[in-house]
Every structure is written in C-alpha cells, then in structure tokens.
Protein backbone atom coordinates (compact mmCIF):
# COMPACT_ATOMS: atom_id res chain seq x y z
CA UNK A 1 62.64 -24.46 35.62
CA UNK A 2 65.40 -24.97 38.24
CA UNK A 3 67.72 -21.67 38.12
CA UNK A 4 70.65 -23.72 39.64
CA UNK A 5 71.20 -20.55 41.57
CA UNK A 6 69.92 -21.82 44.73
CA UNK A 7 71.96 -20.95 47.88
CA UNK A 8 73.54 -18.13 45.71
CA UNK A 9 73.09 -14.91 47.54
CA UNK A 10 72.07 -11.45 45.24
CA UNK A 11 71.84 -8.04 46.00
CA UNK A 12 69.72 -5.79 44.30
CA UNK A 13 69.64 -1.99 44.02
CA UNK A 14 66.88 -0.40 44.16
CA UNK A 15 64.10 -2.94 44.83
CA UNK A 16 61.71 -2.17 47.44
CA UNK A 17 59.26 -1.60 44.29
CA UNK A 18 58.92 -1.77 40.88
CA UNK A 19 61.03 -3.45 38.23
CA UNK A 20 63.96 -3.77 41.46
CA UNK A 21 61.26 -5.57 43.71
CA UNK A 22 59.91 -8.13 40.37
CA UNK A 23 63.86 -9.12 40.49
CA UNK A 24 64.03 -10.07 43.85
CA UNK A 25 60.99 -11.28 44.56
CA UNK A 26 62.08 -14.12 40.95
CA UNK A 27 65.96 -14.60 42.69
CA UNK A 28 64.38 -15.22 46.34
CA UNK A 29 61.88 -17.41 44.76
CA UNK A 30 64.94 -19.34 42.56
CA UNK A 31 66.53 -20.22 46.66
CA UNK A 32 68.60 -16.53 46.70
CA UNK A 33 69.38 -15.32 49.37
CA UNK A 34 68.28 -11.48 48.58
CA UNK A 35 68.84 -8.36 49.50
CA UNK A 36 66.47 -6.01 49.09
CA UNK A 37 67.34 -1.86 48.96
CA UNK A 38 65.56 1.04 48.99
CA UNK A 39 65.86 4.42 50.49
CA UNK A 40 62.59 4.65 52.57
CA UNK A 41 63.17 2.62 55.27
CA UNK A 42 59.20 1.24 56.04
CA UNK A 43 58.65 0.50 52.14
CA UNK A 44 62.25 -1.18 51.95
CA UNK A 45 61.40 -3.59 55.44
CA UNK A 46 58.06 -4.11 54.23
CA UNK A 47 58.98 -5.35 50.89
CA UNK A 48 61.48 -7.34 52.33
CA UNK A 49 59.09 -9.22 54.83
CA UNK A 50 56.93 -9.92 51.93
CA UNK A 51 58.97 -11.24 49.41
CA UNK A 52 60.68 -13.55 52.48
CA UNK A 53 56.72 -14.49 53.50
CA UNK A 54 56.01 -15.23 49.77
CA UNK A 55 59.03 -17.49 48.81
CA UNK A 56 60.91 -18.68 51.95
CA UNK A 57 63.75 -17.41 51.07
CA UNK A 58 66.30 -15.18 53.43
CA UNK A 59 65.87 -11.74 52.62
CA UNK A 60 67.50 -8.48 54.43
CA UNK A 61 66.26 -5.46 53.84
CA UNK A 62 68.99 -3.02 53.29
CA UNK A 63 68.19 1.28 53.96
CA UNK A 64 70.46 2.98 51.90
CA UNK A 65 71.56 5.45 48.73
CA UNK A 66 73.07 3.39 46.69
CA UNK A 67 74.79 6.83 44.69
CA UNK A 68 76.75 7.52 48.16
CA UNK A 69 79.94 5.83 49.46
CA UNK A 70 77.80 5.08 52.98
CA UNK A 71 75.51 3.60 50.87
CA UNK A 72 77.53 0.97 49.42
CA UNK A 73 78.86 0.29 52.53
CA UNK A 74 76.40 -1.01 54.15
CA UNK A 75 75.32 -3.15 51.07
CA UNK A 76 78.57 -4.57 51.17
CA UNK A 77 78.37 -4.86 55.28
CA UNK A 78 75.14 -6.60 55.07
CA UNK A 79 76.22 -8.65 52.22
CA UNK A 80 80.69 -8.51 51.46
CA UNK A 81 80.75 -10.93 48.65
CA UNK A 82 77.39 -11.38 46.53
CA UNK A 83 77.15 -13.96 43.71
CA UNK A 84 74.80 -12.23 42.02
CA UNK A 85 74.74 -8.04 41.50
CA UNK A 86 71.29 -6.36 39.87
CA UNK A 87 72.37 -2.54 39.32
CA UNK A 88 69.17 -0.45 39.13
CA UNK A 89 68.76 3.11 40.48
CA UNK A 90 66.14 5.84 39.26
CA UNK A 91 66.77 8.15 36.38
CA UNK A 92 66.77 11.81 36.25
CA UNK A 93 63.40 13.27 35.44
CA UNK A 94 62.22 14.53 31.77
CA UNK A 95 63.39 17.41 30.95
CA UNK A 96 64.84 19.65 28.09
CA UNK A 97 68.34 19.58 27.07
CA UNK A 98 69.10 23.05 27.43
CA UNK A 99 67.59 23.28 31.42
CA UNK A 100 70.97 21.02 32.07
CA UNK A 101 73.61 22.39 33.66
CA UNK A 102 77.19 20.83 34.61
CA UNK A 103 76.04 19.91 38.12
CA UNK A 104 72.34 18.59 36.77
CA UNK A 105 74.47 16.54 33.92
CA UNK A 106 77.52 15.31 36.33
CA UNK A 107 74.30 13.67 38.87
CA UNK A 108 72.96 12.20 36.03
CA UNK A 109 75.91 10.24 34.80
CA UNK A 110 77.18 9.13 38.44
CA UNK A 111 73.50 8.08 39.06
CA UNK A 112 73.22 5.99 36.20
CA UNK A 113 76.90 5.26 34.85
CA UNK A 114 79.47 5.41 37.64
CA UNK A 115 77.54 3.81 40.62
CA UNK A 116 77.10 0.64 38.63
CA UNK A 117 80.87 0.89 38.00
CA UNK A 118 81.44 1.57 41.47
CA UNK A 119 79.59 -1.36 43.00
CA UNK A 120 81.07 -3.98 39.92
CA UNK A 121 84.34 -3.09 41.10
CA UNK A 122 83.71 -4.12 44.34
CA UNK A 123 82.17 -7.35 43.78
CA UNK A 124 84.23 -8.63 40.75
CA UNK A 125 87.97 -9.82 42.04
CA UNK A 126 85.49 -12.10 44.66
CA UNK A 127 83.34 -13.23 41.87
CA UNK A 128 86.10 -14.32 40.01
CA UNK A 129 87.59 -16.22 43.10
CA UNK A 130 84.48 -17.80 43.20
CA UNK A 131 84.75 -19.02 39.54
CA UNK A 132 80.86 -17.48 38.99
CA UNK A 133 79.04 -14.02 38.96
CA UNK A 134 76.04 -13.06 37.73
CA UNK A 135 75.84 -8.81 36.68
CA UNK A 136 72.74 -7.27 35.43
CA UNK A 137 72.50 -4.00 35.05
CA UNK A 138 68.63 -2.31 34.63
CA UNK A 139 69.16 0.54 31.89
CA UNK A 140 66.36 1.70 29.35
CA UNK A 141 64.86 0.79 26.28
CA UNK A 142 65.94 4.70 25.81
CA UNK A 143 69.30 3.39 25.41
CA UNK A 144 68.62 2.03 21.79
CA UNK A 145 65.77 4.38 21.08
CA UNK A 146 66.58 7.40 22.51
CA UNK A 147 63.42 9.63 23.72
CA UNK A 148 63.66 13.38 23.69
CA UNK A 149 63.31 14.79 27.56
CA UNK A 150 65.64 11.93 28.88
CA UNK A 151 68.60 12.91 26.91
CA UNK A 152 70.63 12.92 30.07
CA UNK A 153 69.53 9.55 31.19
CA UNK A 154 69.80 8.27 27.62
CA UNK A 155 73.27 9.24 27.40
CA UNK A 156 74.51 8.16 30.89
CA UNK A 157 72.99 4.65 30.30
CA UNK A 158 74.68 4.46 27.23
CA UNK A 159 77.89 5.34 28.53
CA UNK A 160 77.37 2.43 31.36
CA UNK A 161 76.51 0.07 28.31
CA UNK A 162 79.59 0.96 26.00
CA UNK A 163 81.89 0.79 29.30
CA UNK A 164 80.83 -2.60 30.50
CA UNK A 165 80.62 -4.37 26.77
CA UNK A 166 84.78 -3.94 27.08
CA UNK A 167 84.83 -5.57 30.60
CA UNK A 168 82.12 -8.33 30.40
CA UNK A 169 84.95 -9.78 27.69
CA UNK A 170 87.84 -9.72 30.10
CA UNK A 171 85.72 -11.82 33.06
CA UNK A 172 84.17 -14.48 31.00
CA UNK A 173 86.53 -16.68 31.35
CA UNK A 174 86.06 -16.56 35.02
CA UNK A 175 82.41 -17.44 34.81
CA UNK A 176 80.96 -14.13 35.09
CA UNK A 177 78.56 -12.39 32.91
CA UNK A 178 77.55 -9.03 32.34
CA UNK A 179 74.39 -8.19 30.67
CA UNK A 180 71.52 -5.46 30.36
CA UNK A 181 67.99 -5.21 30.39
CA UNK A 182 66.74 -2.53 28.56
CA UNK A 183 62.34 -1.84 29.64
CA UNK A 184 60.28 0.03 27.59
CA UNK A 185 56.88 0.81 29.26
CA UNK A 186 56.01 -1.22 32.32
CA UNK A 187 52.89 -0.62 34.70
CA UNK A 188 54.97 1.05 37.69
CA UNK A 189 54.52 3.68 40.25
CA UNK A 190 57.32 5.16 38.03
CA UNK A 191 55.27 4.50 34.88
CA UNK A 192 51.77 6.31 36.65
CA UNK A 193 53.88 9.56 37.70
CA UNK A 194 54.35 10.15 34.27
CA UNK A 195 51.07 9.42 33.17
CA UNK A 196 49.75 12.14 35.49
CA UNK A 197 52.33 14.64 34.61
CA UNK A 198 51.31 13.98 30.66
CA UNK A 199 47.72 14.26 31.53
CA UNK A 200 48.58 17.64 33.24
CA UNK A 201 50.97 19.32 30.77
CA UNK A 202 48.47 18.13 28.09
CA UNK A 203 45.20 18.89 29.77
CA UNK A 204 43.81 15.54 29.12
CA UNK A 205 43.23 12.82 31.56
CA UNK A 206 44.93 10.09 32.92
CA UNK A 207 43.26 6.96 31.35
CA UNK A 208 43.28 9.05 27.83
CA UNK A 209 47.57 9.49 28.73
CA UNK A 210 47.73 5.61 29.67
CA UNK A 211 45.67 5.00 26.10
CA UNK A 212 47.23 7.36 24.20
CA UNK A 213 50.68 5.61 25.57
CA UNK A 214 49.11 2.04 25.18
CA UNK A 215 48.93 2.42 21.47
CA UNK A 216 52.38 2.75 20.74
CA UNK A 217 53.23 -0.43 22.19
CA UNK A 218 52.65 -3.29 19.06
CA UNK A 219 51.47 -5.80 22.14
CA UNK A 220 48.84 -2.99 23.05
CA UNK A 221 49.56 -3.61 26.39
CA UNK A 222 52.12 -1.92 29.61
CA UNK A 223 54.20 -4.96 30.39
CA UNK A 224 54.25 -6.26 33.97
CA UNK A 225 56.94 -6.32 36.60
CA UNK A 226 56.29 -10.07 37.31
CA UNK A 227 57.38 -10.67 33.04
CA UNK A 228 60.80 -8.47 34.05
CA UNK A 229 62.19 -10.44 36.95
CA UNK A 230 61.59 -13.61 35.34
CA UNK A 231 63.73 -12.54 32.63
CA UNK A 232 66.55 -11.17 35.41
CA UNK A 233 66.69 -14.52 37.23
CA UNK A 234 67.15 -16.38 33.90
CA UNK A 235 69.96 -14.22 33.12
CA UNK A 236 71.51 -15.28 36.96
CA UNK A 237 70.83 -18.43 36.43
CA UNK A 238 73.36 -21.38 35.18
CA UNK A 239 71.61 -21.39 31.79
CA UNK A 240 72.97 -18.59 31.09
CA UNK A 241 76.45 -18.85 31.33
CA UNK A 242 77.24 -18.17 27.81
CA UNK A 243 75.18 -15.31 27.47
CA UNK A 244 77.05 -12.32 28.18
CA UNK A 245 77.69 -8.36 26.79
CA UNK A 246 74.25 -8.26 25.71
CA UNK A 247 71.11 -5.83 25.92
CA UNK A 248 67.79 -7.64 26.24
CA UNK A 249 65.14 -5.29 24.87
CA UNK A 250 61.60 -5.81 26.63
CA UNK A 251 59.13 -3.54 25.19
CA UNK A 252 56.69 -5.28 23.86
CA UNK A 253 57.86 -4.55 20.16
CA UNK A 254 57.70 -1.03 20.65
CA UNK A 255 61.25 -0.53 19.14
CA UNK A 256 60.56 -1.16 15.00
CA UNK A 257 63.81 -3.07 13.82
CA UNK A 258 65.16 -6.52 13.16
CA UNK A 259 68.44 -5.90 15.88
C-alpha cells in the first residue's frame, strides 16, 4: 500500500532498537525521511546506516536524551519542522509502589508524560502551517490494563493519554492527528531483560519465564517489532486522516474485553 507520506520527513524518539527502530525502519521504507535517536551513539549510527542501506531512504542518526532540553535541541537542529512526530522513550523499571519517592515519581512522569508534551509543542504551530501532522505517541498496553510493579509508568502514560485526547480535538481541523499505540508483550531486548530478571527472582529459567509469559497471550505468541511499525506508518499515513484521539491496543488479545 502507498502511505502517501513519501517525501514527508519523521522523527522518532527513541529508535535505535526495538519497537522505536520497527517505526522507522516502516516510515523510511514509506519514502520518510527519518530520523533515528538513541542515546548510545554507535547503536544509534549503526541503526541508522542500516535502515538507510535497507530502504533508500535519508536517514540521520540523531545522539541525544530526548528527557533533556539539549536533547530536543538537537532533534529540532537536525530536523526544525518534522511532518511526522513518534514519541517513545523507556519506562521506569518494575518496582513497588511504596519504594517511590517524590524525586523517583516526578522522573517518571516527565519521562513518560511531559517530554511528549514538550516535543508536541514544538512541532505543532508548524504542523498546522503545513495543513498536516502526523503524532504518535508509544505508551503501554499498561495504560488500559494496569500491571502491578509499573504503577508509576502506568499512571504517567495515562496522564499523557488523558492530556492529549483534549488537544488532538483542537488540531483536527488543521490536518493533524494524535493517536496512541498501546504494546502488550513484544520480543525486545526490553522484553528479554525482564524475562531474565523473572527467571532470577523466581528461580526458574529463562525459556520456562518466556513460556510461562507466552501463555497469557490468547495468540500464544510475543508479537514482533516488524507487526508494530507497520501499524505506526499506517497511522502517518494519508489513510488515516480521520483517525485521531485514539489508543490502538496490540497485544495479541491479551486484554479480555469488547473496548
């Protein structure tokens, strides 16, 4: 399918692996012209030269913390006004409630509430100009089934969601849409760390974790990065202009209800 987003340039947070990298790998390969951001500068570079190798597209590999002020910066320097924005940055680890303390909770909501806020501001009043934007914002299946451990990340995601359904109204006229993608469990570096640390705090080992894991999932399967930035360049693409304010849930029917 043609995206109709060729020539369209994207940055995306947080995608020198992972969920980040399946998006811009799918917007490079839709004629994007990508950024690609991480925070360890071989990975990011590398990622970058193979994503441009694999779909011809310009791609610039951007170093940088996204969370920081220098961060955005040089996004914005490599990149001033994108067509497309994919916020995505890591959450805080598992961990209980009560180990939280102001400072722990505060870097959990700028993490993953006000840096997406941060870096819409910046690129809406140009996407309106432009008469077209594209927003999507990486959250959590979490988000509508909320998992004990990531309360923090949970609630901060939620926050972003609740925030954004009130603005994604006010720029639709101007061709911009704002939606979310919420993943449940995909096969990720991020995905094997915490197979290892269940296997460790439960003295079992990894494969039993991943199977034990597996069989909560109704498709009896992880899903796969590649199935995840399809579904991000469809939601940048012209088809989906009037789809906006909405949380796509990919989880392989993990979450049991009818909405």
């Amino acid at each position: 399918m043609d995206l109709g987003i060729a020539g369209r340039k994207a940055i995306v947070c947080a995608s020198s692996r992972g969920l980040g990298r399946a998006c811009a790998h799918h917007l490079a390969e839709a004629g994007c012209e990508v950024i690609v951001n991480g925070r360890d500068k071989a990975k990011t570079e590398s990622t970058a030269a193979e994503v441009a190798k694999a779909t011809g597209a310009k791609v610039i590999p951007v170093v940088a913390d996204v969370s920081t002020a220098a961060g955005q910066a040089a996004l914005f320097a490599a990149m001033p006004e994108p067509d497309i924005l994919v916020n995505n940055n890591a959450g805080p680890p598992f961990r209980d409630f009560r180990e939280l303390d102001r400072q722990k909770m505060i870097d959990g909501v700028v993490g993953n509430m006000i840096v997406a806020i941060e870096l819409i501001q910046k690129v809406i009043d140009p996407m309106s100009a432009k008469k077209f934007g594209r927003i999507v914002n990486i959250t959590s299946g979490s988000v509508k089934a909320p998992i004990g451990g990531l309360d923090l990340s949970s609630g901060a995601r939620a926050g972003l969601t609740a925030f954004l359904a009130g603005v994604s109204r006010q720029v639709a006229a101007n061709n911009i849409t704002i939606n979310f993608i919420l993943p449940g469990s995909f096969d990720t570096d991020r995905l094997g760390h915490n197979m290892e640390s269940v296997a460790k705090n439960q003295n079992i080992t990894v494969e039993q974790a991943r199977a034990a894991r597996t069989a909560t999932v109704p498709a009896r399967r992880f899903g796969q990065p590649d199935e995840f930035g399809a579904a991000c360049a469809f939601l940048c693409s012209t088809h989906a202009g009037y789809i906006t304010g909405q949380n796509l849930l990919i989880d392989g029917g993990t979450f049991n209800g009818a909405l």
